[in-house]
N, C-alpha and C. Protein backbone atom coordinates (compact mmCIF):
# COMPACT_ATOMS: atom_id res chain seq x y z
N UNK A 1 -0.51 14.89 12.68
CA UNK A 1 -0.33 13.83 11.70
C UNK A 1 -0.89 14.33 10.36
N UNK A 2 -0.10 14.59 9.41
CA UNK A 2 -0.53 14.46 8.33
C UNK A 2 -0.80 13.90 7.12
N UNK A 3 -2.58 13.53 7.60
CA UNK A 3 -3.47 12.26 6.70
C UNK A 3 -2.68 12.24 5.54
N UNK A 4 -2.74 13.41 4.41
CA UNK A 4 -3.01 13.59 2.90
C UNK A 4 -1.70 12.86 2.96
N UNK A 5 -0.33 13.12 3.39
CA UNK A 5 0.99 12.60 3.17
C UNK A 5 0.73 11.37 3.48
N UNK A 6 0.37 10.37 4.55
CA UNK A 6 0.17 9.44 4.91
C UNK A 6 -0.80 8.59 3.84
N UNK A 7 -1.41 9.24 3.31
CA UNK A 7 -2.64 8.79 2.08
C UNK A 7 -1.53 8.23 0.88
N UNK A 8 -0.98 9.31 0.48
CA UNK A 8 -0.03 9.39 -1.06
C UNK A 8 0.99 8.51 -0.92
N UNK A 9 1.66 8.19 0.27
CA UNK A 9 2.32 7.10 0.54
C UNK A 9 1.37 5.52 0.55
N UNK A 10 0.39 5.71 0.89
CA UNK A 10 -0.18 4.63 0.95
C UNK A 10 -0.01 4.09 -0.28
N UNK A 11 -0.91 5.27 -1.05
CA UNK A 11 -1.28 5.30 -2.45
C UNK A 11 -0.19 4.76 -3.39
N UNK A 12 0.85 5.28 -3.04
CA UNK A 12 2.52 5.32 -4.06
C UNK A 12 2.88 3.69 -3.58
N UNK A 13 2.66 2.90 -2.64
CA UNK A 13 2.75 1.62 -2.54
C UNK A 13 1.69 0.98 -3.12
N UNK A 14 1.12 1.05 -3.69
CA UNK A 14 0.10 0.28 -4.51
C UNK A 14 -1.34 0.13 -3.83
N UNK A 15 -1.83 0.96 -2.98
CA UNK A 15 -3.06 0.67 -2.24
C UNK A 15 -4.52 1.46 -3.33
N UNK A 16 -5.29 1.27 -3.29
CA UNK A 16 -5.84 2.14 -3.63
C UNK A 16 -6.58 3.30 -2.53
N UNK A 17 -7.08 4.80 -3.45
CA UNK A 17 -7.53 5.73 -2.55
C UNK A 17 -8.17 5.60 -1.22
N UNK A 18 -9.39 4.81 -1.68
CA UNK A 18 -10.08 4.11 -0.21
C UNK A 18 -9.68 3.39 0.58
N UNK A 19 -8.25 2.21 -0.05
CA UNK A 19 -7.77 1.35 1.17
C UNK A 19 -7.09 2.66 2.29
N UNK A 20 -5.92 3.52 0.91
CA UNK A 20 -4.92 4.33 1.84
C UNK A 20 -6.00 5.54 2.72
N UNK A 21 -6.81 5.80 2.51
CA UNK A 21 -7.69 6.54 3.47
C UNK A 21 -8.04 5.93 4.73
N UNK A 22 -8.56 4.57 4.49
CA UNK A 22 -9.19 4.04 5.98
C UNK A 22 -7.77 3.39 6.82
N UNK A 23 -6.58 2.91 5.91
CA UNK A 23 -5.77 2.92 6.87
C UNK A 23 -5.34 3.93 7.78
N UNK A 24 -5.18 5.04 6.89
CA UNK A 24 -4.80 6.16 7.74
C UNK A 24 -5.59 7.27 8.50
N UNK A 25 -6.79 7.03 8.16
CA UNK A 25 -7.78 7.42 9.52
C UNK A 25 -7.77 6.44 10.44
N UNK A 26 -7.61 5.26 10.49
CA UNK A 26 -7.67 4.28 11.65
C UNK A 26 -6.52 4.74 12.63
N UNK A 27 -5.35 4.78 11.68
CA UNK A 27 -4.04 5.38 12.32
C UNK A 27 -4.32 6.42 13.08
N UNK A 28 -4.48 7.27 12.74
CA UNK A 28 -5.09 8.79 13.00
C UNK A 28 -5.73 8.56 14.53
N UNK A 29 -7.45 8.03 14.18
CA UNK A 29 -7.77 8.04 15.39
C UNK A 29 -7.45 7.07 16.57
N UNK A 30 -6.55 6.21 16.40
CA UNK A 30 -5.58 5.46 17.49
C UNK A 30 -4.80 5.92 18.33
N UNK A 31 -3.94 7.33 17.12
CA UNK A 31 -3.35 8.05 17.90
C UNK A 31 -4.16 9.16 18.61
N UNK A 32 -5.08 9.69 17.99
CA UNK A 32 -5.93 10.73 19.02
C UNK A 32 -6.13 10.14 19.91
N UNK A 33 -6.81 8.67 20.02
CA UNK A 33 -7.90 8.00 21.40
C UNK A 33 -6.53 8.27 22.52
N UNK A 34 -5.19 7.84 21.70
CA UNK A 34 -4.37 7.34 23.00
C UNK A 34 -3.65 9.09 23.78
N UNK A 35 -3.58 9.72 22.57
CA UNK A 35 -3.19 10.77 22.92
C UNK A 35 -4.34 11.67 23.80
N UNK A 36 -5.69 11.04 23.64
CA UNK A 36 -6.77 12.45 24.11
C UNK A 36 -6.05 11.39 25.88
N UNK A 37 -6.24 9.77 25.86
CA UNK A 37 -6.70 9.34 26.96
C UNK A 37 -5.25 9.97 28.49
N UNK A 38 -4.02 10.36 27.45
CA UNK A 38 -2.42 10.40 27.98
C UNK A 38 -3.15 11.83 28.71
N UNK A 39 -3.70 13.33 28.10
CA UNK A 39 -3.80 14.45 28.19
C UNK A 39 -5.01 14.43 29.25
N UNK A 40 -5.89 13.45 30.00
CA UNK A 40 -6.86 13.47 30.60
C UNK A 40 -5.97 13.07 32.25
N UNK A 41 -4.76 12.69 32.19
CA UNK A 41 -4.42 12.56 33.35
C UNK A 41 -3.91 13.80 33.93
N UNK A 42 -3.51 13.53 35.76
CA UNK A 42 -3.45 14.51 36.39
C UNK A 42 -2.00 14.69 36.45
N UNK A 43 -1.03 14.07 36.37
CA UNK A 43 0.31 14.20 36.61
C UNK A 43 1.24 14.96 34.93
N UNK A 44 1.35 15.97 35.00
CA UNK A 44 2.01 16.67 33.97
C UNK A 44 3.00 16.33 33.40
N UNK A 45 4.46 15.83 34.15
CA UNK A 45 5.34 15.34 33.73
C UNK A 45 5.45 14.03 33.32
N UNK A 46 4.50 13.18 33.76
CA UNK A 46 4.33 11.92 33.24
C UNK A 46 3.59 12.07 31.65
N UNK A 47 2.68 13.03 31.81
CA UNK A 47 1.85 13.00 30.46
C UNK A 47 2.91 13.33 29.79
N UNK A 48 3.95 14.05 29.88
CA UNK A 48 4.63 14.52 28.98
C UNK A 48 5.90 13.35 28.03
N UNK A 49 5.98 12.51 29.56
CA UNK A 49 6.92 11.51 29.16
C UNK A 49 6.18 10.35 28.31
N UNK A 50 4.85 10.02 28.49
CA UNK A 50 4.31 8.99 27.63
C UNK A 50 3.98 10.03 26.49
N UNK A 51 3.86 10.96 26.16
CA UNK A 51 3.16 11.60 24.99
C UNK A 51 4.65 11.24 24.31
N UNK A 52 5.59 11.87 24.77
CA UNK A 52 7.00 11.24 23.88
C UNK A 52 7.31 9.93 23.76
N UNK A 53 6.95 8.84 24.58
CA UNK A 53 6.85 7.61 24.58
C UNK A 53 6.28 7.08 23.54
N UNK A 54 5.00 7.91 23.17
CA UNK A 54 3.69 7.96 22.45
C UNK A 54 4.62 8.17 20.67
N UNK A 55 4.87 9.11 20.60
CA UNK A 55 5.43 9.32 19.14
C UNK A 55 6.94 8.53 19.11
N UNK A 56 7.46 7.51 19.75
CA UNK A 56 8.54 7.29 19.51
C UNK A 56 7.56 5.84 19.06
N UNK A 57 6.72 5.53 19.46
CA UNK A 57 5.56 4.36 19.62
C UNK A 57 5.01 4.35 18.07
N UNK A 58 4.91 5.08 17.77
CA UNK A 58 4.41 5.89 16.51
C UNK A 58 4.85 5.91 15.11
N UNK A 59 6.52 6.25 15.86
CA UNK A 59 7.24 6.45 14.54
C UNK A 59 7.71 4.49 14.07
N UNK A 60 7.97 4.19 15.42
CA UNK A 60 7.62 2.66 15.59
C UNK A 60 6.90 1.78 14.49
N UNK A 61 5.82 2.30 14.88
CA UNK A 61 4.76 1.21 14.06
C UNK A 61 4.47 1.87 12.67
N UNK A 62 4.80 3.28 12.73
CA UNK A 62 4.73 3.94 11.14
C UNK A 62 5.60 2.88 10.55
N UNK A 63 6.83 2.67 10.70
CA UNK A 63 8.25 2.18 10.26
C UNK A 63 7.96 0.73 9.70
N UNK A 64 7.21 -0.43 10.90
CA UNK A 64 6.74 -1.97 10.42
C UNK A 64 5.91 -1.85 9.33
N UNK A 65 4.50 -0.90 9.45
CA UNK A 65 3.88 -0.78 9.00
C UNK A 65 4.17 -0.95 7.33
N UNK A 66 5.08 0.30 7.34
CA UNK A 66 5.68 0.26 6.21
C UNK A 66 6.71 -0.65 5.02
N UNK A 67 7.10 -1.43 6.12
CA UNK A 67 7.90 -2.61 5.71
C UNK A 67 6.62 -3.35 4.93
N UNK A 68 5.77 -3.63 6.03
CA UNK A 68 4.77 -4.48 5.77
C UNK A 68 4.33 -4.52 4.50
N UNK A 69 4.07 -3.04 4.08
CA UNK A 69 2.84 -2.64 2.99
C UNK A 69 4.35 -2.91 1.36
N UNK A 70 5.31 -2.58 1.62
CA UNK A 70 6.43 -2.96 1.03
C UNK A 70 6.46 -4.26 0.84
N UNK A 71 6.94 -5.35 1.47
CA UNK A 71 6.41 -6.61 1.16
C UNK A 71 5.46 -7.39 0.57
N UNK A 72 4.04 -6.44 1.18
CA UNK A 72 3.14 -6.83 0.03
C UNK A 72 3.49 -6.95 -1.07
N UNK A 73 3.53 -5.44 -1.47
CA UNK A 73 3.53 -4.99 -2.75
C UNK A 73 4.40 -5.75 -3.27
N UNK A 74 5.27 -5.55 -3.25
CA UNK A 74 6.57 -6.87 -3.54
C UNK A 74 6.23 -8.23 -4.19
N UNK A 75 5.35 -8.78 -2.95
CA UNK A 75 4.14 -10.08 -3.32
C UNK A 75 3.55 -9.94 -4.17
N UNK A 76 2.81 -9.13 -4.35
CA UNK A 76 1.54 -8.89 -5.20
C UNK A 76 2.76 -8.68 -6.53
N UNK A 77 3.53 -7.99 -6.51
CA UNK A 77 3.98 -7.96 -8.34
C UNK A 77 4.71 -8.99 -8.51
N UNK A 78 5.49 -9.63 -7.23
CA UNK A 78 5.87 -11.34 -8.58
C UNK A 78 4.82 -12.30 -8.70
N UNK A 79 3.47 -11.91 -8.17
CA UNK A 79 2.41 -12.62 -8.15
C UNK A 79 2.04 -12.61 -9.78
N UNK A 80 1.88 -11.23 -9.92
CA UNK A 80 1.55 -10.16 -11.49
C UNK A 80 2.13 -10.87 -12.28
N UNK A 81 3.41 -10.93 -12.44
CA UNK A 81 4.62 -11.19 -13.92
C UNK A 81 4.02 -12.32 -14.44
N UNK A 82 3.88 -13.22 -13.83
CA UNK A 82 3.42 -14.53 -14.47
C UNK A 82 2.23 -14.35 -15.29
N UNK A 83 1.05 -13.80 -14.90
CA UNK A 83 0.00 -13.66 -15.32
C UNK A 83 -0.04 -12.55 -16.73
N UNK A 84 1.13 -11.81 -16.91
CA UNK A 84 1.36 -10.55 -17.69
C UNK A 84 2.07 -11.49 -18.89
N UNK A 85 3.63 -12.17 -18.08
CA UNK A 85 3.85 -12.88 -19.56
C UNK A 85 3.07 -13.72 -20.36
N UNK A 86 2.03 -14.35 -19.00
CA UNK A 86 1.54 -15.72 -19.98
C UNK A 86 0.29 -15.08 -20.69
N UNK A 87 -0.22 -13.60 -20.45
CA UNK A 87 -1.17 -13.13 -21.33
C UNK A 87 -0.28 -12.66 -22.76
N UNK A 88 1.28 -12.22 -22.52
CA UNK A 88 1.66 -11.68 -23.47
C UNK A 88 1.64 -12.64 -24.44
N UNK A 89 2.09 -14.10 -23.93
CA UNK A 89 2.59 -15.16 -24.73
C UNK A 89 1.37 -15.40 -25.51
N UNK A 90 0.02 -15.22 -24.91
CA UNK A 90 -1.25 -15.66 -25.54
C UNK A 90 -1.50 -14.37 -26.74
N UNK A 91 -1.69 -13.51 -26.50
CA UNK A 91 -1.39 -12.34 -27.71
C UNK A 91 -0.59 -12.86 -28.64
N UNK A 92 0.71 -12.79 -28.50
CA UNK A 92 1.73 -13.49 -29.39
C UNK A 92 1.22 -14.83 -30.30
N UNK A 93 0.77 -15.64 -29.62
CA UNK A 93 -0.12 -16.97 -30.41
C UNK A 93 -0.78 -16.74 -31.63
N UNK A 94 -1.94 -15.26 -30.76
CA UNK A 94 -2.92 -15.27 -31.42
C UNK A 94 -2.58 -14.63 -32.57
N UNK A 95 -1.66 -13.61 -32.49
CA UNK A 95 -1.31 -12.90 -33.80
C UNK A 95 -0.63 -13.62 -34.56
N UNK A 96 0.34 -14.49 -33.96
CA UNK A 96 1.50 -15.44 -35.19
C UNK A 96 -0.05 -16.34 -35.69
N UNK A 97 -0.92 -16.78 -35.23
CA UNK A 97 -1.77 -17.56 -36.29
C UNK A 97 -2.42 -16.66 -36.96
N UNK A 98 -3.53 -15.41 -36.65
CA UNK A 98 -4.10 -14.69 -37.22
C UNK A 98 -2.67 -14.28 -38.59
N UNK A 99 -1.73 -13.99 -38.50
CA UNK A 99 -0.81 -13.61 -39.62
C UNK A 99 -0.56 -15.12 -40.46
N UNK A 100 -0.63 -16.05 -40.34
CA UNK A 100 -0.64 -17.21 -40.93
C UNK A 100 -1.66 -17.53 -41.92
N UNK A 101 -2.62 -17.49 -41.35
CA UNK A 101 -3.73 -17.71 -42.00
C UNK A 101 -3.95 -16.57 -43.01
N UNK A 102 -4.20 -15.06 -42.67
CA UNK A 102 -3.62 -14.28 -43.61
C UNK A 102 -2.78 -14.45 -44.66
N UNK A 103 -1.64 -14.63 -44.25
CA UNK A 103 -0.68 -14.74 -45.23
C UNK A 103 -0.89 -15.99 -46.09
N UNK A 104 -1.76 -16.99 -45.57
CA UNK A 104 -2.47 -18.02 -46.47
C UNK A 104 -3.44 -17.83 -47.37
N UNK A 105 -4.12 -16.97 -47.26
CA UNK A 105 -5.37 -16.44 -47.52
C UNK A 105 -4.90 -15.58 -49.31
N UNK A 106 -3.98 -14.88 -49.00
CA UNK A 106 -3.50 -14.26 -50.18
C UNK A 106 -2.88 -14.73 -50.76
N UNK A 107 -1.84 -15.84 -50.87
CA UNK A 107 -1.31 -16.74 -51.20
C UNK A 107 -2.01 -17.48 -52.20
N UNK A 108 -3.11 -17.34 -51.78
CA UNK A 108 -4.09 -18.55 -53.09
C UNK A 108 -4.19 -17.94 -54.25
């Protein structure tokens, strides 16, 4: 599994460094625990069939996962817009009066 790719994706969906790290060490060692616990049994061909069971399991929950963190993000920015225009609109206020009063100011 490779963390750093799994990180930058995190990252590229809007997580920050430390969220996309501990998700994907959690990931990480879920799959080691299950993979060390598959490799401790005695039957070979079975280990072999859940270890593939295992990454089809994997690519699985990589896949929701990802929806998931997509949706957020999704959430979280029409959450954003509102809060962006109605700061823009407040800027806008402040300058159309600050230029008013100005332009009053010299006027006299």
């Amino acid at each position: 599994m490779d963390t750093l790719q799994y990180t930058k994706r995190f990252e590229a969906l809007g997580f920050s460094r430390e969220q996309a790290e501990v998700i994907t060490v959690s990931l990480k060692d879920s799959r080691d625990d299950i993979i060390a616990e598959i490799q401790g049994r005695d039957d070979t061909n079975a280990t072999k069939t859940d270890i593939a069971d295992l990454k089809v399991e994997m690519q699985l929950m990589d896949l929701r996962l990802s929806r998931q963190i997509t949706i957020e993000v999704k959430d979280t920015y029409w959450k954003i817009i509102p809060v962006l225009l109605g700061a823009q609109f407040t800027m806008s206020g402040i300058i159309a009066t600050a230029m008013f009063f100005i332009a009053r100011y010299f006027a006299s």
